[in-house]
N, C-alpha and C. Protein backbone atom coordinates (compact mmCIF):
# COMPACT_ATOMS: atom_id res chain seq x y z
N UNK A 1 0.82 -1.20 0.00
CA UNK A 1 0.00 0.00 0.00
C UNK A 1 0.86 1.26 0.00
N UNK A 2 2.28 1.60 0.76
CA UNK A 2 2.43 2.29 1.08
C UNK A 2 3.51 2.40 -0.25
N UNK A 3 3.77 1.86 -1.00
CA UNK A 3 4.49 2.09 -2.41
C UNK A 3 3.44 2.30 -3.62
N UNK A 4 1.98 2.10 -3.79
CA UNK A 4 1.21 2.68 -4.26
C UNK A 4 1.23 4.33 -3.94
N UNK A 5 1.27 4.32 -2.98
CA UNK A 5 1.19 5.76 -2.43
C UNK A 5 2.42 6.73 -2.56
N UNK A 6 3.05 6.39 -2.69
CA UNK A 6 4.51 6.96 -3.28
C UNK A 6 4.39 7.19 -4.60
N UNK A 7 3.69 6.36 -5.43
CA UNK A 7 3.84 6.84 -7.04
C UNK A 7 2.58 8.13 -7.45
N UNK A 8 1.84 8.69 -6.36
CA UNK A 8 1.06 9.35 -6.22
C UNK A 8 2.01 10.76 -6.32
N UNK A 9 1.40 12.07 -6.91
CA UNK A 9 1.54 13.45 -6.75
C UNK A 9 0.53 13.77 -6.68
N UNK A 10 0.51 15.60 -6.19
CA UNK A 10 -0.15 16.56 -6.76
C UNK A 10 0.37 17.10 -7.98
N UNK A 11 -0.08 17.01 -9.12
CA UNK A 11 0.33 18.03 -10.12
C UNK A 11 0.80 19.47 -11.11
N UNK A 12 -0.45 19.84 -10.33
CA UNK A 12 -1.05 21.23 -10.68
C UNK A 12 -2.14 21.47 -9.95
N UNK A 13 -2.36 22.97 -10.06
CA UNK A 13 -3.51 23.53 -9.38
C UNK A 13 -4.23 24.37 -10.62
N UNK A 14 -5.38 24.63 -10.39
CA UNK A 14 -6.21 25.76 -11.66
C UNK A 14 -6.75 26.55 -10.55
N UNK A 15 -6.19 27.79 -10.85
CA UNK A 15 -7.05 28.66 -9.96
C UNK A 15 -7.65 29.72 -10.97
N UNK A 16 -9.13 30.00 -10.70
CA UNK A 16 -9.57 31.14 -11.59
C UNK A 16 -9.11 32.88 -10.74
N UNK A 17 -9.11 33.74 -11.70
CA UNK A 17 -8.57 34.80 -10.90
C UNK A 17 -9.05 36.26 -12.38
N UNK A 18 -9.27 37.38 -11.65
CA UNK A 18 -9.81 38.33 -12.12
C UNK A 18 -9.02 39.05 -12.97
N UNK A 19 -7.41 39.51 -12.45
CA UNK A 19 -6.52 39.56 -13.60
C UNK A 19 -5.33 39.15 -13.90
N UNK A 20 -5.65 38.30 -15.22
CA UNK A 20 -3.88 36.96 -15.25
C UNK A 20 -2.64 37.63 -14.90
N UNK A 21 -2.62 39.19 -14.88
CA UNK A 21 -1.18 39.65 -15.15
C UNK A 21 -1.23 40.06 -13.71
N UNK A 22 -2.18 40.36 -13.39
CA UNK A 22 -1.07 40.65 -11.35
C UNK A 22 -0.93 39.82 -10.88
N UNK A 23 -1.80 38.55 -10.88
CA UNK A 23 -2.32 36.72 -10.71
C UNK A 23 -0.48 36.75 -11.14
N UNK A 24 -0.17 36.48 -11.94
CA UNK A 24 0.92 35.86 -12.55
C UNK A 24 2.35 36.35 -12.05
N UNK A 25 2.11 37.86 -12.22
CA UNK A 25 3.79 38.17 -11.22
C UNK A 25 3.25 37.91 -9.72
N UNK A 26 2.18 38.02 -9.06
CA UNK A 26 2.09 37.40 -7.64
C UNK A 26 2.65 35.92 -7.67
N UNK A 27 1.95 34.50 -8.06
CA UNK A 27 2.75 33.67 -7.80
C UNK A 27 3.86 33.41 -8.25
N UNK A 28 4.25 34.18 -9.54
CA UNK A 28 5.89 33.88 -9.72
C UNK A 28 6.87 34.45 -8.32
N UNK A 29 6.55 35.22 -7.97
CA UNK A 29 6.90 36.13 -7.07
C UNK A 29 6.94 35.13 -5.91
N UNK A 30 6.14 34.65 -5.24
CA UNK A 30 5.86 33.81 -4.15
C UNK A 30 6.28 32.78 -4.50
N UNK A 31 5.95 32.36 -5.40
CA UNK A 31 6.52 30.27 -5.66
C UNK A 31 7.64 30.22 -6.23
N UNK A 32 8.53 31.10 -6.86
CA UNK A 32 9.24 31.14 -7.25
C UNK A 32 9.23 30.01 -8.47
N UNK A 33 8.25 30.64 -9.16
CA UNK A 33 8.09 30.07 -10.89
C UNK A 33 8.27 31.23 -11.80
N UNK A 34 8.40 30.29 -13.24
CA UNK A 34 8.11 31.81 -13.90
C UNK A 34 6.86 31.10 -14.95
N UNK A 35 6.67 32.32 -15.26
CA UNK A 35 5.61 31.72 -16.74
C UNK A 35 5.86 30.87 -17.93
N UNK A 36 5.60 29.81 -18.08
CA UNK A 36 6.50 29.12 -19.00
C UNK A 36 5.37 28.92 -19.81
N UNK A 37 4.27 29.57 -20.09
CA UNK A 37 3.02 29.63 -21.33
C UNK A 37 2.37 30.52 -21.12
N UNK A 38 1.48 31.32 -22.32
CA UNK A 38 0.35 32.00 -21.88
C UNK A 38 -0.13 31.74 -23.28
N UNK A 39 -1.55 31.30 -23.10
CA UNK A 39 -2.29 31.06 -24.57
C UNK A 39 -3.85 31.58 -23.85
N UNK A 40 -4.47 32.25 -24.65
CA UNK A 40 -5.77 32.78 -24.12
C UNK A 40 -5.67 33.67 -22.64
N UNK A 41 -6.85 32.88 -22.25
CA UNK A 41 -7.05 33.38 -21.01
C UNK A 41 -5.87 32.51 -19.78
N UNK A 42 -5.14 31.26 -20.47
CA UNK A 42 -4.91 30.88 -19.53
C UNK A 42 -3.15 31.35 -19.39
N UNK A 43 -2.59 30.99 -18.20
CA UNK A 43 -1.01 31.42 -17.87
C UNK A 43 -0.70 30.37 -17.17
N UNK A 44 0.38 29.36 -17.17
CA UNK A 44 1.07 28.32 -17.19
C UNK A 44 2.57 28.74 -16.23
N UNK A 45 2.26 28.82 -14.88
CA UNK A 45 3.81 28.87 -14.50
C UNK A 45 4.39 27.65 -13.43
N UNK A 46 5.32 27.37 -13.97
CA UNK A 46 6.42 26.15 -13.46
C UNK A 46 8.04 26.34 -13.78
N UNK A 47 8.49 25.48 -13.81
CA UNK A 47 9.83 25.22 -13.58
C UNK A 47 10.37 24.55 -15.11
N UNK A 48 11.76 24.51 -15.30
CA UNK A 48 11.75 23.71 -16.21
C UNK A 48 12.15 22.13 -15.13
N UNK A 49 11.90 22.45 -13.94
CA UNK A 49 11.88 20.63 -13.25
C UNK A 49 10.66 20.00 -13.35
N UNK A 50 10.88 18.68 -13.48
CA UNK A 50 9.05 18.22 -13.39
C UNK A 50 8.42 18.86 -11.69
N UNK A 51 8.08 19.88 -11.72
CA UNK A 51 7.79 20.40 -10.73
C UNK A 51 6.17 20.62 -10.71
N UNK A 52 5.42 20.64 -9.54
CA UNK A 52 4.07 21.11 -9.77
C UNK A 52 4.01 22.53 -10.43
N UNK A 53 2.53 22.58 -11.21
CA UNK A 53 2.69 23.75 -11.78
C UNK A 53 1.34 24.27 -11.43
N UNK A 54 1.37 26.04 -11.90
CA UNK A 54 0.08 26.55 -11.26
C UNK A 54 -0.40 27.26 -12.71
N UNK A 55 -1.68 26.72 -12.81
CA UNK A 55 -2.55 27.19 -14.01
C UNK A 55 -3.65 28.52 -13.76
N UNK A 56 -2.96 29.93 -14.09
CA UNK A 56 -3.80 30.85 -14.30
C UNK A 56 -4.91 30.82 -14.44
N UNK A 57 -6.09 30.56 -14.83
CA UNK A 57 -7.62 31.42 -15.89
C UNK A 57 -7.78 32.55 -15.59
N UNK A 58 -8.19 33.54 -16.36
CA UNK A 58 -8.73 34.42 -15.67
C UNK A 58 -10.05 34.27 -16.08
N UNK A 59 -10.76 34.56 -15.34
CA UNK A 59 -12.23 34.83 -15.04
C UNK A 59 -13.11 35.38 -16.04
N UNK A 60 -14.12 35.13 -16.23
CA UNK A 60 -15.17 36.05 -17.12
C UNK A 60 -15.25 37.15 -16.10
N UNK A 61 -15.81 38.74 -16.92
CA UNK A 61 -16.32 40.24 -15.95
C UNK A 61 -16.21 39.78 -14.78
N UNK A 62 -17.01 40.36 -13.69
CA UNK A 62 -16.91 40.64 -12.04
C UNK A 62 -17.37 39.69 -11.40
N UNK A 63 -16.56 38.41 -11.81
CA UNK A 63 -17.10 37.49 -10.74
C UNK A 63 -16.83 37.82 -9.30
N UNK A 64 -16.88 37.12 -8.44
CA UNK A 64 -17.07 36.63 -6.95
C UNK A 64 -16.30 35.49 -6.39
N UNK A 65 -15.63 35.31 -5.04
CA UNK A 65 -15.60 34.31 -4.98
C UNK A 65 -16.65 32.84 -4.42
N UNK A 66 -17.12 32.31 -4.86
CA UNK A 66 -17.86 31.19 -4.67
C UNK A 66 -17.47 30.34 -5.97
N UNK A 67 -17.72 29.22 -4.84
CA UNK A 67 -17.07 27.76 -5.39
C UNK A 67 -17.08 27.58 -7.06
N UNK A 68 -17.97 28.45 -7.81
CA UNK A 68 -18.14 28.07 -9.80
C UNK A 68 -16.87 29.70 -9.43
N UNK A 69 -16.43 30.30 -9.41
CA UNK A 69 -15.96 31.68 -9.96
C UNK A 69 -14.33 31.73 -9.21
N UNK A 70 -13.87 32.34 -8.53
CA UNK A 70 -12.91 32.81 -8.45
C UNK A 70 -12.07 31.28 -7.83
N UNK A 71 -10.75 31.31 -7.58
CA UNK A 71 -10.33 30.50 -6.58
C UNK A 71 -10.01 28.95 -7.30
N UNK A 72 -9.20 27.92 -6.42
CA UNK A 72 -9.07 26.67 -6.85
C UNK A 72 -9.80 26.54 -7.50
N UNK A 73 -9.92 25.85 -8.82
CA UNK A 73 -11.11 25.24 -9.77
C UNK A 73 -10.54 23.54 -10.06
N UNK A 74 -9.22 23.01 -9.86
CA UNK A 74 -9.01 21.74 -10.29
C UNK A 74 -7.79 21.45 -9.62
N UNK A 75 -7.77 20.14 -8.76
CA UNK A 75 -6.30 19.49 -9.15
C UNK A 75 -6.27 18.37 -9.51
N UNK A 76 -4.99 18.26 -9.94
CA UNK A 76 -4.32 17.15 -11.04
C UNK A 76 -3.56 16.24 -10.25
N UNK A 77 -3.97 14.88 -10.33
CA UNK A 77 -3.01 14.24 -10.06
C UNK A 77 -2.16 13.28 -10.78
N UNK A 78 -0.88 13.07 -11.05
CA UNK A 78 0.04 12.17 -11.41
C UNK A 78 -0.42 10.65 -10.76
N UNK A 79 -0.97 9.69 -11.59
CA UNK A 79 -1.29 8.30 -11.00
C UNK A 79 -0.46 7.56 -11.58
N UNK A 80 0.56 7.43 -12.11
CA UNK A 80 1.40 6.52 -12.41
C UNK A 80 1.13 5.39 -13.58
N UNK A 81 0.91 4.92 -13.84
CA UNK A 81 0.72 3.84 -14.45
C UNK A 81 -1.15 3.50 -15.35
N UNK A 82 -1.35 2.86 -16.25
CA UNK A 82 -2.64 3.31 -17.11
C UNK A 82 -3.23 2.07 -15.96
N UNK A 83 -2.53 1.62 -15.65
CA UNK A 83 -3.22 0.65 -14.59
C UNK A 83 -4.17 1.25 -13.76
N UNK A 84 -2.96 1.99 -12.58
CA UNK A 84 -3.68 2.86 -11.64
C UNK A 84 -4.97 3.42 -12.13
N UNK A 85 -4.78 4.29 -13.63
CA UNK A 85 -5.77 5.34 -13.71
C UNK A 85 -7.49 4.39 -14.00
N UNK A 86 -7.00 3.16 -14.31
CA UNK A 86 -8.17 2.32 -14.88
C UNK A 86 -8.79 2.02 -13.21
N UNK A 87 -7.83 1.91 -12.25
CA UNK A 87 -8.62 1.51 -10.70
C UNK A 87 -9.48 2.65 -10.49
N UNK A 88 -8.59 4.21 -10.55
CA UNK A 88 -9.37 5.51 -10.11
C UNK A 88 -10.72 5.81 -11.05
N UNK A 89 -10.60 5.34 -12.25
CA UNK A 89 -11.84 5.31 -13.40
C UNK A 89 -12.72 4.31 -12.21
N UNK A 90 -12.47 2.99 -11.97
CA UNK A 90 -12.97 2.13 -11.73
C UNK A 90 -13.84 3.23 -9.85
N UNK A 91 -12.91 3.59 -9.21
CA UNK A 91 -13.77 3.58 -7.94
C UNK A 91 -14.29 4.99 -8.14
N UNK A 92 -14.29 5.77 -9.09
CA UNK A 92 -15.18 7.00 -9.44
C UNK A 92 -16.43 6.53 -9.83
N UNK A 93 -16.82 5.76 -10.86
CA UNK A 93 -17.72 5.09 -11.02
C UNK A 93 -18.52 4.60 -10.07
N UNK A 94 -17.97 4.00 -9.51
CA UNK A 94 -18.66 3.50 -7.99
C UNK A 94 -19.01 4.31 -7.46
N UNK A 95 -18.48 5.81 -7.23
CA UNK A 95 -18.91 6.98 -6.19
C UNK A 95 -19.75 7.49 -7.01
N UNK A 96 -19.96 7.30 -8.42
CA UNK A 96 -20.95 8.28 -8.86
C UNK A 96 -20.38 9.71 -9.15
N UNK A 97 -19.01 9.50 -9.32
CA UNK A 97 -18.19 10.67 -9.45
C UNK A 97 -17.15 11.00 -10.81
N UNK A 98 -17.82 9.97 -11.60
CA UNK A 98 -16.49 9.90 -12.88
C UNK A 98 -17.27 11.12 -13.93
N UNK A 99 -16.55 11.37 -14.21
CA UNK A 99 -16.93 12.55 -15.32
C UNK A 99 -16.44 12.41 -17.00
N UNK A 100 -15.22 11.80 -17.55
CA UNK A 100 -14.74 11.67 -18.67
C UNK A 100 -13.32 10.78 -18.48
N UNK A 101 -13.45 10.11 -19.64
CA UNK A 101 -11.59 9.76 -19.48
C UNK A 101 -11.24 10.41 -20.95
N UNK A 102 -10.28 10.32 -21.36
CA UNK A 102 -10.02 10.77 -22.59
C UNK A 102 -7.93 10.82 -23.18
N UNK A 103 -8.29 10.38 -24.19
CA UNK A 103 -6.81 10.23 -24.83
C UNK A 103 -6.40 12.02 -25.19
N UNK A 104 -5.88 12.64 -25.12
CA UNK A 104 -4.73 13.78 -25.52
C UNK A 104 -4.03 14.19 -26.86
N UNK A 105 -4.92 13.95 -27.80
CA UNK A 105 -4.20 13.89 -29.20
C UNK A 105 -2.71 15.23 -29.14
N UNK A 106 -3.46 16.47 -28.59
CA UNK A 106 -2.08 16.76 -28.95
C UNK A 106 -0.64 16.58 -27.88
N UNK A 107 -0.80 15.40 -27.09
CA UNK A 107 0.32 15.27 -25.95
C UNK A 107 0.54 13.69 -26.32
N UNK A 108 0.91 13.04 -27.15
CA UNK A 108 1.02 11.67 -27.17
C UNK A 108 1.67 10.80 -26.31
N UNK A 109 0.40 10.11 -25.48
CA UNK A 109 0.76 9.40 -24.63
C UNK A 109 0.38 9.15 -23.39
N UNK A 110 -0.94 10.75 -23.27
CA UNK A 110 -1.48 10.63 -22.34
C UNK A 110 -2.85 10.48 -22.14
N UNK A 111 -2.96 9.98 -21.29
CA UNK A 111 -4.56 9.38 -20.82
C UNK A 111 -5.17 10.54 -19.41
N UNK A 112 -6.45 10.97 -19.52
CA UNK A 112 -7.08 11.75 -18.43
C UNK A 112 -8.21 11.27 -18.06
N UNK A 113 -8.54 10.91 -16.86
CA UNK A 113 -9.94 10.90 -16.38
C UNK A 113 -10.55 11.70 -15.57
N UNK A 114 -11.32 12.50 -15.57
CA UNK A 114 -11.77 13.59 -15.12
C UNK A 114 -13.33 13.13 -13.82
N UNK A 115 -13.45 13.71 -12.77
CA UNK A 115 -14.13 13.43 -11.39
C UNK A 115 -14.56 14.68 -11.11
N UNK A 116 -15.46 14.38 -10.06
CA UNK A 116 -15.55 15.49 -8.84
C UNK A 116 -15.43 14.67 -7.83
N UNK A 117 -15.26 15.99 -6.55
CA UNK A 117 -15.33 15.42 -5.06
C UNK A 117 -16.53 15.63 -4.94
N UNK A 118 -16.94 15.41 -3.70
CA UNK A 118 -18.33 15.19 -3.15
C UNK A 118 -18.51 16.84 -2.75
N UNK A 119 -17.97 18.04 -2.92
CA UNK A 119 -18.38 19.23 -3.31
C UNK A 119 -18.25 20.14 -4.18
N UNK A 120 -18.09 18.83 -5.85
CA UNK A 120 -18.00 19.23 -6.97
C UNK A 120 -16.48 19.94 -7.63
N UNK A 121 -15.56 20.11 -7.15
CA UNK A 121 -14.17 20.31 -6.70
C UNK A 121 -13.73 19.44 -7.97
N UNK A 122 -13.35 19.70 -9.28
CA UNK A 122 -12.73 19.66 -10.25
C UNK A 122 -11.82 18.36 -9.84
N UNK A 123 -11.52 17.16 -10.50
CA UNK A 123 -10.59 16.41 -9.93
C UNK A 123 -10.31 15.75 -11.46
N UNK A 124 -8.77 15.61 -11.32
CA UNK A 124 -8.28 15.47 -12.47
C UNK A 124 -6.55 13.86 -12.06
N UNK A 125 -7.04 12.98 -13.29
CA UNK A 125 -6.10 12.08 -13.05
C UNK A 125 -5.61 12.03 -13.84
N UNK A 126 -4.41 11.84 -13.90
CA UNK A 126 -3.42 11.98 -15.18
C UNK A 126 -2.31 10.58 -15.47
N UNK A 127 -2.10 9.40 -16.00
CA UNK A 127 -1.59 8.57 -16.54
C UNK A 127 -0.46 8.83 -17.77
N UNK A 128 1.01 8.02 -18.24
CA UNK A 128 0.97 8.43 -19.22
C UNK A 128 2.36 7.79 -19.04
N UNK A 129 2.80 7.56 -20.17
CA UNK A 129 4.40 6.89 -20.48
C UNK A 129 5.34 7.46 -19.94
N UNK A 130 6.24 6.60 -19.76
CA UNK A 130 7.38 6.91 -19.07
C UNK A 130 8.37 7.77 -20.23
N UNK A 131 9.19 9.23 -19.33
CA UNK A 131 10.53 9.89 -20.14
C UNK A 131 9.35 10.45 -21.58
N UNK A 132 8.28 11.01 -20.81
CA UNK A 132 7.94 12.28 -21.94
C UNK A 132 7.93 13.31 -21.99
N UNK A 133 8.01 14.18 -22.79
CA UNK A 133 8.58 15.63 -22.05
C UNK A 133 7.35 16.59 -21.44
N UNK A 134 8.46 17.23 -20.76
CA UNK A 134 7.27 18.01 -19.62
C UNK A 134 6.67 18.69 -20.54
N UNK A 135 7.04 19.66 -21.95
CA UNK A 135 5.98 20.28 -22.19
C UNK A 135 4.45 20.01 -22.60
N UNK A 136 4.88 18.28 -23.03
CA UNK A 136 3.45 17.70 -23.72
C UNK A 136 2.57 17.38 -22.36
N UNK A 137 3.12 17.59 -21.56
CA UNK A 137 2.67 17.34 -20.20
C UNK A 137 1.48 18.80 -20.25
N UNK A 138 2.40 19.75 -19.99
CA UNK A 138 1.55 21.01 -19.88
C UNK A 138 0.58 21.36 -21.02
N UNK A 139 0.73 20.93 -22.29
CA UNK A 139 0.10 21.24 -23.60
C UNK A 139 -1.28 20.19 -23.15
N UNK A 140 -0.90 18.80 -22.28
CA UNK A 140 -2.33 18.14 -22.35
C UNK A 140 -3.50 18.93 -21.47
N UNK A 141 -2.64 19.31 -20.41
CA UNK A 141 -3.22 20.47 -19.19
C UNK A 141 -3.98 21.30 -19.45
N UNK A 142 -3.33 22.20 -20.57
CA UNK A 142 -3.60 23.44 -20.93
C UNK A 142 -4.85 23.41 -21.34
N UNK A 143 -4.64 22.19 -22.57
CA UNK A 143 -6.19 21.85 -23.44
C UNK A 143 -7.34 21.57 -22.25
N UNK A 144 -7.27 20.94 -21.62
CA UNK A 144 -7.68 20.61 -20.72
C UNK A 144 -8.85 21.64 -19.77
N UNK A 145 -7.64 22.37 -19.22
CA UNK A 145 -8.15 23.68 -18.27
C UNK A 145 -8.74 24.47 -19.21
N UNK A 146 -8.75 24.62 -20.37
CA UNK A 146 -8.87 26.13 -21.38
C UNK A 146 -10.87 26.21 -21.44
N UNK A 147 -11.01 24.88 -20.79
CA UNK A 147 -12.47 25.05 -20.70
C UNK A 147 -13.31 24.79 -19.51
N UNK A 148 -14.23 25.03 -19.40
CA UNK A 148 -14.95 25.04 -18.20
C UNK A 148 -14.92 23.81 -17.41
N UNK A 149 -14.18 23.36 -16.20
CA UNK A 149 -14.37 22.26 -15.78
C UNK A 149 -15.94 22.01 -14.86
């Protein structure tokens, strides 16, 4: 059990936020990342280490914070193996909590299955071959986050 649990991360975070560019030098500033994407609305900052990374949105007009609008919207986790992700498919189902799995055309190699928690809390599993590069990593993300979870 406790070597299952070792091949476990956090990945990333999606936080929505009102404007990407103070959003963006704030956590570079604090986490000591820099921006390593910006496409749309969204901003991509990490490391060039496989390091967790933090995913910008910014927000539609004057939202608020409550749970659909401002704030955490998703995390990602690294499950290791297509095995694993077929168990977490498997006990989402059971909770009544699975939402999508889906192949990554433009990141080859990776597999996503997409959840909620039991207070709707964006939950994201991520599978995928061994020694691929981090950016197809972030490019599957990106696609990913760029829409409403």
């Amino acid at each position: 059990m406790l070597n299952e649990m070792l091949t476990w991360s956090i990945r990333s975070v999606v936080v929505s936020v009102r404007d990407l560019d103070r959003s963006s030098l704030f956590y570079q500033d604090v986490l000591n990342l820099r921006e390593v994407s910006r496409e749309n609305r969204i901003a991509v900052l990490g490391s060039d280490l496989p390091s967790p990374a933090v995913y910008l949105r910014e927000a539609h007009r004057n939202v608020v914070h409550r749970g659909d609008a401002l704030g955490v919207r998703a995390v990602s986790f690294d499950v290791g193996p297509i095995t694993e992700l077929d168990r977490v498919e498997s006990r989402l189902r059971e909770l009544d909590a699975f939402r999508s799995r889906q192949v990554i055309s433009e990141a080859q190699g990776y597999e996503i299955v997409q959840g909620n928690d039991p207070d709707r809390l964006a939950l994201v599993f991520v599978a995928h071959a061994t020694d691929l590069p981090l950016q197809d990593y972030r490019k599957a993300l990106a696609k990913l986050y760029a829409i409403d979870l």
